[in-house]
C-alpha atoms as a PDB file:
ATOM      1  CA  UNK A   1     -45.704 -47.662 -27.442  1.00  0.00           C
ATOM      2  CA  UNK A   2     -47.380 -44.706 -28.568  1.00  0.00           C
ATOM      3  CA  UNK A   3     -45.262 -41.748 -30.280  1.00  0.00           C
ATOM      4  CA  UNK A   4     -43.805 -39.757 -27.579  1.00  0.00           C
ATOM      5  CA  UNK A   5     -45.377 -41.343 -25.021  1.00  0.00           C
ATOM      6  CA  UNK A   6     -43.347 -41.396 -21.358  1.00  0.00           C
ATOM      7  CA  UNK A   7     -41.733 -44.443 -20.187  1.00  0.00           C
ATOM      8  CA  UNK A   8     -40.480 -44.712 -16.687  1.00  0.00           C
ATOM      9  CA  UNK A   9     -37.269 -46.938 -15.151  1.00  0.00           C
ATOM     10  CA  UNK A  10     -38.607 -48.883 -12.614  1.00  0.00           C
ATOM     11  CA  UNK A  11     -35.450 -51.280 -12.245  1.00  0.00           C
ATOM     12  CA  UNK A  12     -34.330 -49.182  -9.131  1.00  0.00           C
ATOM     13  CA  UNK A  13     -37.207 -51.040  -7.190  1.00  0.00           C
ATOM     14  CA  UNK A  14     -36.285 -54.415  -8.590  1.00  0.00           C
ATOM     15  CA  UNK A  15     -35.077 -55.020  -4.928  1.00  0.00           C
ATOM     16  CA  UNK A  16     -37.280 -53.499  -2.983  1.00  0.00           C
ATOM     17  CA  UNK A  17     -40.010 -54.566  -0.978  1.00  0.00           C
ATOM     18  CA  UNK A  18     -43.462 -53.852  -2.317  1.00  0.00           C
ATOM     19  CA  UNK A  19     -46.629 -54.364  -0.620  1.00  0.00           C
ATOM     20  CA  UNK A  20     -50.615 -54.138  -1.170  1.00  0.00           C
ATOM     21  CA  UNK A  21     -51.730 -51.071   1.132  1.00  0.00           C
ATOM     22  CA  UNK A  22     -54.150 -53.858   2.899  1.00  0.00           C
ATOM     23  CA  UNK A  23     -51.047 -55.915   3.741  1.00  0.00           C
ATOM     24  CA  UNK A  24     -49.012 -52.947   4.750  1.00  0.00           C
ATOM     25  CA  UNK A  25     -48.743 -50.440   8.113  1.00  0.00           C
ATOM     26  CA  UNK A  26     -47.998 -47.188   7.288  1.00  0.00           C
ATOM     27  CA  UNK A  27     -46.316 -45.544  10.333  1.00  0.00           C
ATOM     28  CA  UNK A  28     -44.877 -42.448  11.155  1.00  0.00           C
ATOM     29  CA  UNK A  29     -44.301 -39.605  13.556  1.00  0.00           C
ATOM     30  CA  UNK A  30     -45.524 -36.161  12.781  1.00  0.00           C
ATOM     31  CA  UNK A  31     -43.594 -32.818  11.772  1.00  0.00           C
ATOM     32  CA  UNK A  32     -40.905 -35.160  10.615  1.00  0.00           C
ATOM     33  CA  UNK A  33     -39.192 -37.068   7.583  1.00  0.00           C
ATOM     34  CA  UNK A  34     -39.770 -40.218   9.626  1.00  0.00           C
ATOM     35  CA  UNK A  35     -42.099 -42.634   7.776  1.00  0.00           C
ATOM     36  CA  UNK A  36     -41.934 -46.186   6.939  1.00  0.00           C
ATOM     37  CA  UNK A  37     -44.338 -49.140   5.385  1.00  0.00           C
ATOM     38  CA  UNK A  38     -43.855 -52.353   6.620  1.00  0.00           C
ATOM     39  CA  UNK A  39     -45.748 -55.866   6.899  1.00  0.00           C
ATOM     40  CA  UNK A  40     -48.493 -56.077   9.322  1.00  0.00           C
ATOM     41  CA  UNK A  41     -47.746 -57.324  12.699  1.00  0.00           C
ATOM     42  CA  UNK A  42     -48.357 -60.852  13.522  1.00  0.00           C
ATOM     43  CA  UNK A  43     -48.309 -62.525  17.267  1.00  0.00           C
ATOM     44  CA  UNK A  44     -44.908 -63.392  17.094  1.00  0.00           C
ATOM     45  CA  UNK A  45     -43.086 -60.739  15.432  1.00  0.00           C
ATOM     46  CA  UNK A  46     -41.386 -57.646  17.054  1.00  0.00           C
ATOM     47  CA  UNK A  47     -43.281 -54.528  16.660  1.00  0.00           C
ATOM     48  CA  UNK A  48     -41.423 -52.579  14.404  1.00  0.00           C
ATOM     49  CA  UNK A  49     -44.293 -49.413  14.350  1.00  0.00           C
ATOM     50  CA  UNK A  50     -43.070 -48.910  18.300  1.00  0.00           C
ATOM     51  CA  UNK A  51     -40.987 -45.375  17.110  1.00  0.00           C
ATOM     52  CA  UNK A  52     -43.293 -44.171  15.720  1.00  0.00           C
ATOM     53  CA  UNK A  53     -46.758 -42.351  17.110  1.00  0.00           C
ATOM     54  CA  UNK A  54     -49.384 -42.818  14.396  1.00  0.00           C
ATOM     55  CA  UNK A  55     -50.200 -46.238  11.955  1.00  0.00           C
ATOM     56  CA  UNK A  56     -52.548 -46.278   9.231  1.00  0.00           C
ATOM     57  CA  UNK A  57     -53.051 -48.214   6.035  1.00  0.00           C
ATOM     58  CA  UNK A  58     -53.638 -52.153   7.139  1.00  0.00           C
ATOM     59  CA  UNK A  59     -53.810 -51.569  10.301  1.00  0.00           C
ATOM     60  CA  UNK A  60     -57.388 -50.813  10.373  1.00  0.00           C
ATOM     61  CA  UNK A  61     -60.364 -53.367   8.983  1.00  0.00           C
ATOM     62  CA  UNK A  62     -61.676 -50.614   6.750  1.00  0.00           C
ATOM     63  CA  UNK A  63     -58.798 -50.493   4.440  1.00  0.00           C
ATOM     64  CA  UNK A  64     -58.290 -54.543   4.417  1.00  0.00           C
ATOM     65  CA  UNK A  65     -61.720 -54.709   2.834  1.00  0.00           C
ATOM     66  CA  UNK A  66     -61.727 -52.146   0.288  1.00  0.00           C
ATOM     67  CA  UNK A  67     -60.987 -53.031  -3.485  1.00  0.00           C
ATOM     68  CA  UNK A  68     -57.753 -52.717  -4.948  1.00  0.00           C
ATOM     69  CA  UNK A  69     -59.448 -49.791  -6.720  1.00  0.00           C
ATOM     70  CA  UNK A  70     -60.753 -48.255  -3.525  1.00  0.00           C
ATOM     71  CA  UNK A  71     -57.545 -48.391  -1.830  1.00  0.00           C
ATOM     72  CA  UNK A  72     -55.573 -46.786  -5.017  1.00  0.00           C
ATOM     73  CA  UNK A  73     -57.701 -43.539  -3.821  1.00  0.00           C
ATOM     74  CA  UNK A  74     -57.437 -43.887  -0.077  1.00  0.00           C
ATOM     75  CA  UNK A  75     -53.528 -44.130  -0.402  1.00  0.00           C
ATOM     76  CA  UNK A  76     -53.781 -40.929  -2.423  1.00  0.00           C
ATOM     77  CA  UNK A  77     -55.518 -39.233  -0.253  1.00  0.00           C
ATOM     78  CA  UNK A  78     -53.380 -40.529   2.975  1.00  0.00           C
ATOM     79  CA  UNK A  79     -50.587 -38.968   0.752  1.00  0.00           C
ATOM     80  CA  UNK A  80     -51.681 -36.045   1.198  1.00  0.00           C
ATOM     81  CA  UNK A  81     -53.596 -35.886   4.346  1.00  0.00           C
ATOM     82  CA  UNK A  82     -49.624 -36.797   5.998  1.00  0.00           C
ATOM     83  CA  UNK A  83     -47.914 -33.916   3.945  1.00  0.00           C
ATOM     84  CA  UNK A  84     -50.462 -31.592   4.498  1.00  0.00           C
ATOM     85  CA  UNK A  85     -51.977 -32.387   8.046  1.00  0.00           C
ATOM     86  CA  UNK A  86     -49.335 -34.095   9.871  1.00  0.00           C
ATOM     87  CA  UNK A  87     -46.870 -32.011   8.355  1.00  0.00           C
ATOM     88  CA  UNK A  88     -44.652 -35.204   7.258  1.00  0.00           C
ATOM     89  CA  UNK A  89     -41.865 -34.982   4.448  1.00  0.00           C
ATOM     90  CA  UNK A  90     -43.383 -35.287   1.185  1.00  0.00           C
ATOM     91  CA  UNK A  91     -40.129 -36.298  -0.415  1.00  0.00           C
ATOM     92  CA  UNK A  92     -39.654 -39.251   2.440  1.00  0.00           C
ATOM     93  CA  UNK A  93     -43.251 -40.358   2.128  1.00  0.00           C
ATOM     94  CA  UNK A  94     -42.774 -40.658  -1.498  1.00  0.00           C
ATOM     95  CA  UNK A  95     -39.853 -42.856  -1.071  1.00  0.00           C
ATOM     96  CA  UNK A  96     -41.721 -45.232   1.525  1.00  0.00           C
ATOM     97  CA  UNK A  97     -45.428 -44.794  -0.758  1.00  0.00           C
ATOM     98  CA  UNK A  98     -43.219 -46.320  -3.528  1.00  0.00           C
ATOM     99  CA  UNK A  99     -43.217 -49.877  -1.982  1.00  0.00           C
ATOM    100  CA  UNK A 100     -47.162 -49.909  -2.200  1.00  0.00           C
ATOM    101  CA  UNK A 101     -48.671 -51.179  -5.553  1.00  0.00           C
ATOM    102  CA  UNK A 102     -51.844 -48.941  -5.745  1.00  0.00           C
ATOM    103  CA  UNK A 103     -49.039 -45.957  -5.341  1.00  0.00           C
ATOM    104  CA  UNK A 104     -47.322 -47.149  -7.938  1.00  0.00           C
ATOM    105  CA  UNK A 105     -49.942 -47.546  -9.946  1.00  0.00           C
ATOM    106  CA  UNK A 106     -51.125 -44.255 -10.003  1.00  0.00           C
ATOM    107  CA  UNK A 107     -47.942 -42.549 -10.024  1.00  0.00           C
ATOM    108  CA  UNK A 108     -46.560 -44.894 -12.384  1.00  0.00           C
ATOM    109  CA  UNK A 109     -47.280 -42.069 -15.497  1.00  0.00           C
ATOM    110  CA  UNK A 110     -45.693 -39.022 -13.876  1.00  0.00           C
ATOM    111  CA  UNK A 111     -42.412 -37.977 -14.940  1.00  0.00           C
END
């Protein structure tokens, strides 16, 4: 490690969840804190998005084809499209955004 270079604990999300943002839904319900990834839905599983009015990430073709790269941007931008737009809570996004890798991965410097 370089000379005063930043480290960051990740062993808080040692039990967490974490998901590719092609694998994930991102729902939520505008003007609110309420926001949640989860897995994509499947013919036989309940439908956990049902509380909530909008869905994004893997729910859509588009984002299951981009690159890993690709997606790293889209989720950034999503980020703030929801806090800005859709007037969600940034600080309750971030907590949900933290079980996708390309979030992570981009984030994973700031301190």
């Amino acid at each position: 490690m370089k000379p005063n270079q930043k480290t960051r604990n990740n062993n808080w999300s040692k039990n967490i969840k974490t998901y590719t943002a092609d694998k994930a839904i991102l729902a939520w319900n505008p003007n609110s804190n309420q926001v949640k990834i989860g897995p994509l839905l499947d013919s036989w599983s309940k439908d956990w998005t049902e509380p909530y009015l909008m869905t994004g990430l893997g729910a859509y073709e588009a984002i299951r084809r981009m690159s890993f790269e690709e997606r790293t941007l889209y989720v950034m931008a999503e980020f703030k499209r929801l806090v800005v737009d859709y007037k969600v809570s940034p600080a309750a996004l971030h907590k949900e955004m933290c079980k996708l890798e390309e979030y992570q991965r981009q984030t994973e410097n700031w301190l």
